[in-house]
Protein backbone atom coordinates (compact mmCIF):
# COMPACT_ATOMS: atom_id res chain seq x y z
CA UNK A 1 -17.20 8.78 -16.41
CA UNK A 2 -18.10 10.98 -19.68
CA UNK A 3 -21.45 12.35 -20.02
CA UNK A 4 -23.12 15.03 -21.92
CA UNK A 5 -26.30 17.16 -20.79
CA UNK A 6 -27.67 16.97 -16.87
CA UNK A 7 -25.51 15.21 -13.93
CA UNK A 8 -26.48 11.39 -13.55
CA UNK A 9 -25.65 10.12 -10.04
CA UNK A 10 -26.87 6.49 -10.20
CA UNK A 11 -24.84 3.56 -11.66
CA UNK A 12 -28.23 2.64 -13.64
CA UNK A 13 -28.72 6.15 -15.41
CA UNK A 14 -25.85 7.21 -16.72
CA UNK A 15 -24.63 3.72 -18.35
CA UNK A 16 -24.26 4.33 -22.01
CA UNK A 17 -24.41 1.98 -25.23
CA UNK A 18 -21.84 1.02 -27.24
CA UNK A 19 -20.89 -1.21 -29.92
CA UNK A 20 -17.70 -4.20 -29.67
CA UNK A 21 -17.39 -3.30 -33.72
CA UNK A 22 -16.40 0.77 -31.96
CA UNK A 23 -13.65 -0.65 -29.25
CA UNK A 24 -9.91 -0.95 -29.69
CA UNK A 25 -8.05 -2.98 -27.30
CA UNK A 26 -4.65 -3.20 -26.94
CA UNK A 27 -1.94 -3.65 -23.76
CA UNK A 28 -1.23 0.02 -24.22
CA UNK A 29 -4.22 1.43 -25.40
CA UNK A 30 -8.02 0.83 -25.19
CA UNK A 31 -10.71 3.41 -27.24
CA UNK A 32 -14.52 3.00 -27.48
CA UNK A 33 -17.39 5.08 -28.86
CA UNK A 34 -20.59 5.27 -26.50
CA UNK A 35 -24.05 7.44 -26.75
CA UNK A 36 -26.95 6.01 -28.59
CA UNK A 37 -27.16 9.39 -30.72
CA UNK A 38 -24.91 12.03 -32.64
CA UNK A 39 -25.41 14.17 -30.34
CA UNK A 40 -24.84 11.83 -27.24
CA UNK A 41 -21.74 10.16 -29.21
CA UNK A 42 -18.68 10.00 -27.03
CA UNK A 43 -14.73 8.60 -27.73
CA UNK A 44 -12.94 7.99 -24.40
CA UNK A 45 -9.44 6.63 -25.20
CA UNK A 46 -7.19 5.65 -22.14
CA UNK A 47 -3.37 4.90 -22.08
CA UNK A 48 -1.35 4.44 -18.22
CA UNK A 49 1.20 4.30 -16.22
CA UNK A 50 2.86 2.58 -13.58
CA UNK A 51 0.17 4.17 -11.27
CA UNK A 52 -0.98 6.87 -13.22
CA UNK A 53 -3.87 6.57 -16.05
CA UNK A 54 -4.69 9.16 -19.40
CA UNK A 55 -7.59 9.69 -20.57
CA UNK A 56 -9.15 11.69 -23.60
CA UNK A 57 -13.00 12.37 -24.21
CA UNK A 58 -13.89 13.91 -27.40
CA UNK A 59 -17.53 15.14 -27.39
CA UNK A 60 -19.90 16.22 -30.50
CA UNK A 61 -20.07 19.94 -31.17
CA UNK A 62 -23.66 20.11 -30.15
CA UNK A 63 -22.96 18.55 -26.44
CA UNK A 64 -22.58 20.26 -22.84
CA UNK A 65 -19.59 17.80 -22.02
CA UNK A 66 -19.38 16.67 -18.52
CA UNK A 67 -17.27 14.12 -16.63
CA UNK A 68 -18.33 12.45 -13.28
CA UNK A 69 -15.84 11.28 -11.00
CA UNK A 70 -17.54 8.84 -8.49
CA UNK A 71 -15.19 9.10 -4.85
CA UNK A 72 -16.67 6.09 -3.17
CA UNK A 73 -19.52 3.71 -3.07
CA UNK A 74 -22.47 3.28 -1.02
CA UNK A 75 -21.40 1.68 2.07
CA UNK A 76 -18.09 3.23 1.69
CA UNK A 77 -16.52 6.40 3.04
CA UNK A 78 -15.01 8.70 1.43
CA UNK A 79 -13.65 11.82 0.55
CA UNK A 80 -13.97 14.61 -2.07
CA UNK A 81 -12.72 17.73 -3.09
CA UNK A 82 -12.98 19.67 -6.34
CA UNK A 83 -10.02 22.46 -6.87
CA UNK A 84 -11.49 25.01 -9.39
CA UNK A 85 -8.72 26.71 -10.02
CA UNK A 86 -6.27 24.14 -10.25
CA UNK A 87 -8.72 22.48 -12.78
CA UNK A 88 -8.41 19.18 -10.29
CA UNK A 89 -10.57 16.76 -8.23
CA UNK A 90 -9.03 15.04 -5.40
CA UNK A 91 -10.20 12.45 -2.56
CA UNK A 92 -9.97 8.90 -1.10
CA UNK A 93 -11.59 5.62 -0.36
CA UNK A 94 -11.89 2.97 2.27
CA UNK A 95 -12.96 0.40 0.00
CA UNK A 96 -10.48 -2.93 0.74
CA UNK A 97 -11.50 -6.00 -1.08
CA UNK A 98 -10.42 -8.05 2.03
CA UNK A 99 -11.63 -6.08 4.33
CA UNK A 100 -14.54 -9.46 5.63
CA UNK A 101 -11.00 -11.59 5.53
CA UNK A 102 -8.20 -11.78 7.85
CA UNK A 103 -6.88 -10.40 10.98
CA UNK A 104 -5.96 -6.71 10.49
CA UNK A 105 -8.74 -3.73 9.94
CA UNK A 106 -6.13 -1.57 8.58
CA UNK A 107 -7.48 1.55 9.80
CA UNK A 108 -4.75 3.13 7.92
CA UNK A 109 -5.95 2.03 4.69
CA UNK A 110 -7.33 4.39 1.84
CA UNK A 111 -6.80 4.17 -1.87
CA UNK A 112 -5.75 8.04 -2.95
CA UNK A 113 -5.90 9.92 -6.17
CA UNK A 114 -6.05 13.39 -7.76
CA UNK A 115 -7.81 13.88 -11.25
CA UNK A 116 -6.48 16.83 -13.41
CA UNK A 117 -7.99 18.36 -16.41
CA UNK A 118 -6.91 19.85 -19.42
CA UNK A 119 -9.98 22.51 -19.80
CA UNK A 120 -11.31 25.20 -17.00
CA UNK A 121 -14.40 23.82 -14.95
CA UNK A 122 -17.50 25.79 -16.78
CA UNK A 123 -19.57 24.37 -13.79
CA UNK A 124 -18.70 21.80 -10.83
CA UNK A 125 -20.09 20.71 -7.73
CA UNK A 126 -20.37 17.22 -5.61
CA UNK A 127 -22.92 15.02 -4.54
CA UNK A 128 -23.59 12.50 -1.72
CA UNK A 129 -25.96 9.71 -2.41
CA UNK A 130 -28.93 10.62 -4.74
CA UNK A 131 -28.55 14.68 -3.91
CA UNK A 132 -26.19 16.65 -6.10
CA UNK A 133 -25.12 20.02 -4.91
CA UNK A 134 -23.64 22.79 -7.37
CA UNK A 135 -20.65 24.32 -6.95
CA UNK A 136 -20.11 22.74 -3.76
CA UNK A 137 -16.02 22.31 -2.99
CA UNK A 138 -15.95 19.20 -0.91
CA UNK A 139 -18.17 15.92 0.32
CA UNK A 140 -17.20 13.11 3.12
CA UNK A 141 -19.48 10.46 3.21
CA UNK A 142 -20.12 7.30 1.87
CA UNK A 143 -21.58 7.26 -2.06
CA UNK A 144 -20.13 10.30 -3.04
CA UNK A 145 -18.61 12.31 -5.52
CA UNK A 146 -17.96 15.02 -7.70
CA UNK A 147 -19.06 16.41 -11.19
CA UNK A 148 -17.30 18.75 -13.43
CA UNK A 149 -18.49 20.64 -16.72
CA UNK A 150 -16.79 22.36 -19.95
CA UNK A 151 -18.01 25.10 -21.90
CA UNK A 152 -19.50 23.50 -25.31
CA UNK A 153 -16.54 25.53 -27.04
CA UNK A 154 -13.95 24.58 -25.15
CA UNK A 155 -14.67 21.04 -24.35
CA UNK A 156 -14.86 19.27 -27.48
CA UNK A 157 -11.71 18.12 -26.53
CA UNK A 158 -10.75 17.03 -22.68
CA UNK A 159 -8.39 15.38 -21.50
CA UNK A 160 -8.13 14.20 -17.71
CA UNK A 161 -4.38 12.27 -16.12
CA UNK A 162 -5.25 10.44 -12.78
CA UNK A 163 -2.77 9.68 -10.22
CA UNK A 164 -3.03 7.35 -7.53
CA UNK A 165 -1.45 6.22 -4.59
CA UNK A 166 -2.46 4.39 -1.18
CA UNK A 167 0.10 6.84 0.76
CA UNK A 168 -1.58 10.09 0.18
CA UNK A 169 -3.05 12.98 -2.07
CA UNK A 170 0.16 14.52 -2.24
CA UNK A 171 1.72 11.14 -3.07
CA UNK A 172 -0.90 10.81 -5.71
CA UNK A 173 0.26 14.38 -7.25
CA UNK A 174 3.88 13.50 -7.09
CA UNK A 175 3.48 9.83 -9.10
CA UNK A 176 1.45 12.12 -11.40
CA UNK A 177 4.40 14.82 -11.75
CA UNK A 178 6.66 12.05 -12.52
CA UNK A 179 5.19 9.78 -14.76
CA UNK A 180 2.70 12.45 -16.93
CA UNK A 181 4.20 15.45 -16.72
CA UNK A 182 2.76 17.08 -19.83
CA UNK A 183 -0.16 16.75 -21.85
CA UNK A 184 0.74 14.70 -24.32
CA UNK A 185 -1.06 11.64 -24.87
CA UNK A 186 0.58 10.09 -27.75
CA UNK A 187 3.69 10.67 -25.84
CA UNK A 188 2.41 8.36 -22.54
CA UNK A 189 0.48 5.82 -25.17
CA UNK A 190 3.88 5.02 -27.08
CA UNK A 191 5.99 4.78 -24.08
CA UNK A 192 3.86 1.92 -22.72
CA UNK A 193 3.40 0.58 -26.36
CA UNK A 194 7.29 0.08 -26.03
CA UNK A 195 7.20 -1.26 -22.44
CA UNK A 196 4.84 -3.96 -23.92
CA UNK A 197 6.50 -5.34 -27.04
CA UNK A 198 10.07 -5.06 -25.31
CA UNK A 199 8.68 -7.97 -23.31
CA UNK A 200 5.96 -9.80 -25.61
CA UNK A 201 8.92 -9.70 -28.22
CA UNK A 202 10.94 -11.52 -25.74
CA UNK A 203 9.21 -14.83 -27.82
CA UNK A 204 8.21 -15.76 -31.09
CA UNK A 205 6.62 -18.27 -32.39
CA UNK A 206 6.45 -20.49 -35.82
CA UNK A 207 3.56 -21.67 -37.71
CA UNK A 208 0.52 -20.63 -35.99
CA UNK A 209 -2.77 -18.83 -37.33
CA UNK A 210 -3.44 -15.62 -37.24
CA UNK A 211 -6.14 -16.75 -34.53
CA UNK A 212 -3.04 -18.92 -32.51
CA UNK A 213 -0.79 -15.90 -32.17
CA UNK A 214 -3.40 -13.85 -31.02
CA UNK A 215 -4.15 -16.51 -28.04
CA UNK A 216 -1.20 -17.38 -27.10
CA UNK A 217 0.56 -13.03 -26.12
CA UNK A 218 -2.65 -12.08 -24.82
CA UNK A 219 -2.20 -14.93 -22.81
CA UNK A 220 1.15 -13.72 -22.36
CA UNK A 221 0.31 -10.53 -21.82
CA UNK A 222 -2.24 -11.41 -19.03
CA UNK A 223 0.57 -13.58 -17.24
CA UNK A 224 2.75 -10.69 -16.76
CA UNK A 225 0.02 -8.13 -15.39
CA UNK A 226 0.23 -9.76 -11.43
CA UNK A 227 1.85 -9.45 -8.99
CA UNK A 228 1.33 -5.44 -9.32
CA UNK A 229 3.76 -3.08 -8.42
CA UNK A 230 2.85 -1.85 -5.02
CA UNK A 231 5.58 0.69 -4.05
CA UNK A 232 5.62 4.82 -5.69
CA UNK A 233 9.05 6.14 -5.81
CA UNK A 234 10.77 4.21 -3.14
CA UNK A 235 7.78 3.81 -0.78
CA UNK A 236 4.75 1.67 0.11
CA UNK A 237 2.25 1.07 2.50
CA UNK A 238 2.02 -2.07 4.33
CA UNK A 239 -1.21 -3.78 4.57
CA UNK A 240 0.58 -6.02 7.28
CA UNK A 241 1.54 -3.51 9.89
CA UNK A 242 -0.80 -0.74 8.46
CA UNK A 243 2.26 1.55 8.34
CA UNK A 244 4.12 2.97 5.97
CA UNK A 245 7.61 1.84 4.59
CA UNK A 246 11.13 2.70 2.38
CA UNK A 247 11.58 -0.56 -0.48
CA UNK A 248 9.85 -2.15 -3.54
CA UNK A 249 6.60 -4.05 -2.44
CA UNK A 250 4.26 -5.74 -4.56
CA UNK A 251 0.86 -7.29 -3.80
CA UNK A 252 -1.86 -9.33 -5.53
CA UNK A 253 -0.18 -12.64 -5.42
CA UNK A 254 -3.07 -15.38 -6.66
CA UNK A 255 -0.29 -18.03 -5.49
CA UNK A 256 -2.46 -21.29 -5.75
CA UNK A 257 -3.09 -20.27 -9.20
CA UNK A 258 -0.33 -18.65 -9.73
CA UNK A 259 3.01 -20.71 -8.47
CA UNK A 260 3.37 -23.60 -10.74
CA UNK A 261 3.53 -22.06 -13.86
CA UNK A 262 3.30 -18.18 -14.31
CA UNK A 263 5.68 -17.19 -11.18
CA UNK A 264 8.04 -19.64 -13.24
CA UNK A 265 6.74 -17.73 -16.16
CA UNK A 266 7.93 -14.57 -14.41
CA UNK A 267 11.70 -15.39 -14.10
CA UNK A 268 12.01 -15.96 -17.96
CA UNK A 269 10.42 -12.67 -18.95
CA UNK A 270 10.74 -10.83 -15.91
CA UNK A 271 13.78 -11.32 -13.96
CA UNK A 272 14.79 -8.08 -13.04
CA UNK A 273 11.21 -8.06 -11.04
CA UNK A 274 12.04 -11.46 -9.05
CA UNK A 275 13.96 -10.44 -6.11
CA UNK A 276 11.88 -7.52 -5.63
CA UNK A 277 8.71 -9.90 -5.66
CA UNK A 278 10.47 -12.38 -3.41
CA UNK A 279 11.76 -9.08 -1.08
CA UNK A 280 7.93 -8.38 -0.93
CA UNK A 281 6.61 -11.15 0.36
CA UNK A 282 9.42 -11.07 3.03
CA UNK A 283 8.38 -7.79 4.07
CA UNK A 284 5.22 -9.35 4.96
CA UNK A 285 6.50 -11.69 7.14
CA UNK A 286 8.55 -9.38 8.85
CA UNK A 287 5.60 -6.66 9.01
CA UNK A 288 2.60 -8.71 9.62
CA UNK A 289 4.34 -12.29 10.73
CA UNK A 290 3.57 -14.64 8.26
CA UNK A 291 3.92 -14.90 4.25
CA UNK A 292 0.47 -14.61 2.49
CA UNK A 293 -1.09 -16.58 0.36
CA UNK A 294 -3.32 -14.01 -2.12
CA UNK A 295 -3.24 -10.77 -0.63
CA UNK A 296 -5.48 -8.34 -1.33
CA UNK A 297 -3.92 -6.48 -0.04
CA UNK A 298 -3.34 -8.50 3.20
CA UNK A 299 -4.10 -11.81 4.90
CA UNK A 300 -7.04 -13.69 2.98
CA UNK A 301 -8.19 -17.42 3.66
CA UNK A 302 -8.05 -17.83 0.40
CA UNK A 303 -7.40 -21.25 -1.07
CA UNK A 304 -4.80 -24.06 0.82
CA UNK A 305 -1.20 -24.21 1.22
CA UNK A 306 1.31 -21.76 1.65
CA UNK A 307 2.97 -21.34 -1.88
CA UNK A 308 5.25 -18.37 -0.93
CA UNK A 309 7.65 -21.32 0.06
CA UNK A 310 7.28 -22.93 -3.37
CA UNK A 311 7.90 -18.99 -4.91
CA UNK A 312 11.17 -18.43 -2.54
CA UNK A 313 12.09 -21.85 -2.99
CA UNK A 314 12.47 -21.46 -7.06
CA UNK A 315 13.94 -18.30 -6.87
CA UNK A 316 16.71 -19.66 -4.73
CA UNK A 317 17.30 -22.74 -7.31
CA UNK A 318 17.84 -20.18 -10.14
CA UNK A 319 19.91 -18.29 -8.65
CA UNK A 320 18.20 -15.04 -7.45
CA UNK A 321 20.45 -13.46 -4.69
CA UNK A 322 18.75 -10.48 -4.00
CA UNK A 323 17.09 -10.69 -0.69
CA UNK A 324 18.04 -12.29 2.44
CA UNK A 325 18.08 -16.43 2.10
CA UNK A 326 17.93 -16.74 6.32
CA UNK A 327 14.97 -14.25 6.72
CA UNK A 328 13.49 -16.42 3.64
CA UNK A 329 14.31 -19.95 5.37
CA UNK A 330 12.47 -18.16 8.87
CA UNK A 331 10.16 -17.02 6.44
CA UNK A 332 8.95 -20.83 4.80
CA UNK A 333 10.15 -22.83 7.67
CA UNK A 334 7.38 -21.19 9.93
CA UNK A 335 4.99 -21.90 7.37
CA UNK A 336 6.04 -25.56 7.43
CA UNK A 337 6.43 -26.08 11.17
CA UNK A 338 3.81 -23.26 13.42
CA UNK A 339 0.18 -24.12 12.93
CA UNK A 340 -2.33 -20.82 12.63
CA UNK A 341 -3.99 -20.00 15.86
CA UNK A 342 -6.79 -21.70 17.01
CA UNK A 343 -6.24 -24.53 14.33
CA UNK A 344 -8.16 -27.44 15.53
CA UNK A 345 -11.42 -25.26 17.09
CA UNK A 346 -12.09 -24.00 12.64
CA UNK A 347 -13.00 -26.03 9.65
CA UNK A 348 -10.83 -22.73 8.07
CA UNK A 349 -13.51 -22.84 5.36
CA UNK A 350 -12.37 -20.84 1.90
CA UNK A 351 -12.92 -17.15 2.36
CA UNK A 352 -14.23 -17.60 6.68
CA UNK A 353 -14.46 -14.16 7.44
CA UNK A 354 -12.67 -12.41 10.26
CA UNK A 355 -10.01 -15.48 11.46
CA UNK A 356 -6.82 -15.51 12.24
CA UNK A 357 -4.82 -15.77 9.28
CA UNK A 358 -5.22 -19.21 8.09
CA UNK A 359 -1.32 -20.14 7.08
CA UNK A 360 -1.48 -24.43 6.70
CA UNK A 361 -4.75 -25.14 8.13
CA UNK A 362 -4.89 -28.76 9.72
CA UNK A 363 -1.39 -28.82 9.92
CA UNK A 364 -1.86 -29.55 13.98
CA UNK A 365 -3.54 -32.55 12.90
CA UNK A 366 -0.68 -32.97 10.06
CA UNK A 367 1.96 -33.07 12.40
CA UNK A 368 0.45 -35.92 14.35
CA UNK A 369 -1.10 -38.37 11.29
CA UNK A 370 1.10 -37.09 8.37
CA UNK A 371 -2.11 -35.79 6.84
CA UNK A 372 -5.34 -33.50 7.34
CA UNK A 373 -8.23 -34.99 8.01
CA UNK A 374 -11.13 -34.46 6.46
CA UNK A 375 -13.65 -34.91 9.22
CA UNK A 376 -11.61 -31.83 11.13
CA UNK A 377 -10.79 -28.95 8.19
CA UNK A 378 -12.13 -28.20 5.55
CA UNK A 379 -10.22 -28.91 2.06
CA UNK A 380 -8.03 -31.52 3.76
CA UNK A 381 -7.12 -33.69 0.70
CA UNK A 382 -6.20 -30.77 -1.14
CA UNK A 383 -4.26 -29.24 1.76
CA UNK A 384 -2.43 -32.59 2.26
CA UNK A 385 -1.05 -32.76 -1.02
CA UNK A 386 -0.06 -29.21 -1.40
CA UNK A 387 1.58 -29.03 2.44
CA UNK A 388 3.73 -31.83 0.65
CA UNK A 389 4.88 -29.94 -2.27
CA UNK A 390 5.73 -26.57 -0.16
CA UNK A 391 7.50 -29.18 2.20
CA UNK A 392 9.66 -30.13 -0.37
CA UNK A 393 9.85 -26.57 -1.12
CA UNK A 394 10.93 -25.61 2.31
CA UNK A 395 13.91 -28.50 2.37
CA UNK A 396 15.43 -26.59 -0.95
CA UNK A 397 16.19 -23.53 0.96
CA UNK A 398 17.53 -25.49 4.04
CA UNK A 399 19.96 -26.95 1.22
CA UNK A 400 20.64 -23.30 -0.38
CA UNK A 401 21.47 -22.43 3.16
CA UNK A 402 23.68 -26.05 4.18
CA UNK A 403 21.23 -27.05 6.52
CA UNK A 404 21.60 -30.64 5.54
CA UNK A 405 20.55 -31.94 8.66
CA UNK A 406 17.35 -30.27 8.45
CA UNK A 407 16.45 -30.73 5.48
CA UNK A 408 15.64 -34.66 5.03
CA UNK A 409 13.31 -33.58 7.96
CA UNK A 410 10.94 -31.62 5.54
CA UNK A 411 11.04 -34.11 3.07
């Protein structure tokens, strides 16, 4: 976070104004101006990465330019460390968005980065809570961070490059070596600018407004943010096994929102991405025993069915060949057939904290009545009709794999 004059540590102080008529917002590139004086006036333009972001701060002449980097959150640990003569800031997090959902506590888990800077630190220090201290190196607590400063001369002008990783610090530095070597912004904003209208120029379209265009690729251009690219260089940690791993993963799978139309979406404009997707969701069976259905990174109870199958299923019928079609038929056909633990003693309500993970809830009571009741589990007419469709989905890779016998079964 930019700011000029005296360190603000709450949330609440150092927010800053700004104007929507001051923003530019693009897939490649996003630029506001903020401060509610000259002297206060701030541009912070960012550009990114795979896992890397850029950002520039340009400052008014009259400011003592200062950027905060906040480590963690109160009520989660974390780690600090400014590096004064390597002009960087470096730490970790616990913070999990699932961490109230599913099985695992991943004790493992911490999301990594390192912060480098184009100018030498004038001043620096960290703070934990509400209590700042100068030209301290390091902090480990929860609600903490650090705080660096430029000389008015120098720091008109600063730029920072963040790397991140959930592997480690030095992982962090090394997706930061490769993918922003150099200072130069323009450079990292026109390679993504590229990325970007390789694939929203994969369409075009006739006879719309202005207003219709713009709709319908940021539309597109939301579809193809998720699933997000979990692996860095050839590695990723599992939030299935809590250990770490050699392959392409990728996480963030909304799949009841996500498998009827956009994962469909995704082999049209993406389909050199597909069998690593599908090889991800894999790994999580064979790491953590299931599929998921919207991990966060791992198990959540979050909306019904198990639409992996559906995901698998399609990218067998289209001819996707790059992952194993008997681990994926072990994969679905456990979805279809092995009921979560302790099915019939939960309602598995949406988002029920700490349970096992939740797979086809009801499906017990499926497998006897050929439907979930709805005095016994919760969302049972839903979960009914979307157990169906993954059924269905389930018999298509039984055909892929000339299981014809088993098939009519799942149908």
């Amino acid at each position: 976070m930019p700011e000029v004059g005296r360190v603000k540590l709450t949330p609440d102080s150092r927010k800053q104004v700004f104007s929507r008529a001051d923003e530019i917002a693009t897939p490649y590139y996003y630029s506001v101006f903020t401060g509610a004086s000259r002297s206060q006036r701030i541009r912070t333009e960012v550009t990114a990465t795979d896992h890397c972001g850029y950002l520039r701060f340009t400052f008014s002449r009259a400011a003592k330019p200062l950027v905060l980097i906040e480590g963690s959150r109160k009520g989660v640990s974390g780690y600090i460390r400014v590096d004064q003569s390597r002009r960087e800031v470096t730490g970790y997090n616990s913070d999990r968005m699932d961490s109230n959902l599913g099985p695992f506590t991943l004790p493992h888990f911490k999301g990594y980065f390192i912060v480098e800077f184009s100018e030498p630190f004038q001043k620096y220090g960290t703070y934990t809570g509400l209590t700042a201290a100068p030209e301290n190196h390091s902090a480990k607590d929860s609600n903490v961070g650090a705080y660096v400063g430029f000389s008015p001369k120098r720091g008109k002008n600063v730029s920072a490059k963040v790397g991140t990783s959930f592997i480690s610090v030095e992982q962090a530095r090394a997706n930061l070596k490769a993918e922003i070597p150099d200072w130069q912004f323009e450079t990292v904003r026109e390679g993504l600018k590229d990325v970007w209208n390789q694939k929203l120029g994969i369409v075009t379209i006739e006879g719309a407004t202005k207003d219709q265009r713009a709709i319908f690729y940021t539309g597109l251009f939301h579809a193809l943010l998720y699933p997000k690219l979990f692996s860095e260089n050839g590695r990723y940690y599992s939030a299935f096994d809590d250990q770490v791993h050699r392959g392409i993963s990728y996480t963030a799978y909304s799949l009841w929102d996500t498998f009827r139309a956009e994962n469909s979406l995704i082999t049209l404009f993406a389909p050199e991405r597909v069998n690593g997707m599908v090889n991800a969701l894999l790994q999580d069976y064979r790491e953590g025993g299931w599929m998921p259905k919207w991990p966060n990174p791992s198990y959540t109870n979050i909306m019904v069915g198990t639409h992996a199958d559906a995901v698998v299923a399609e990218a067998i019928n289209k001819g996707f060949h790059g992952f194993d079609y008997k681990l994926a038929y072990d994969a679905v056909s456990k979805d279809a057939m092995i009921p979560p633990d302790g099915d019939t003693k939960r309602l598995w309500l949406d988002r029920e904290e700490h349970t096992p993970y939740e797979a086809r809830a009801g499906l017990t009571y499926s497998k006897q009545l050929g439907y979930v009741p709805v005095d016994k589990t919760a969302e049972a007419a839903a979960s009914t009709l979307e157990d169906a469709y993954d059924d269905w989905a389930v018999a298509q890779v039984a055909m892929a794999l000339g299981k014809k016998d088993e098939a009519p079964f799942y149908i």
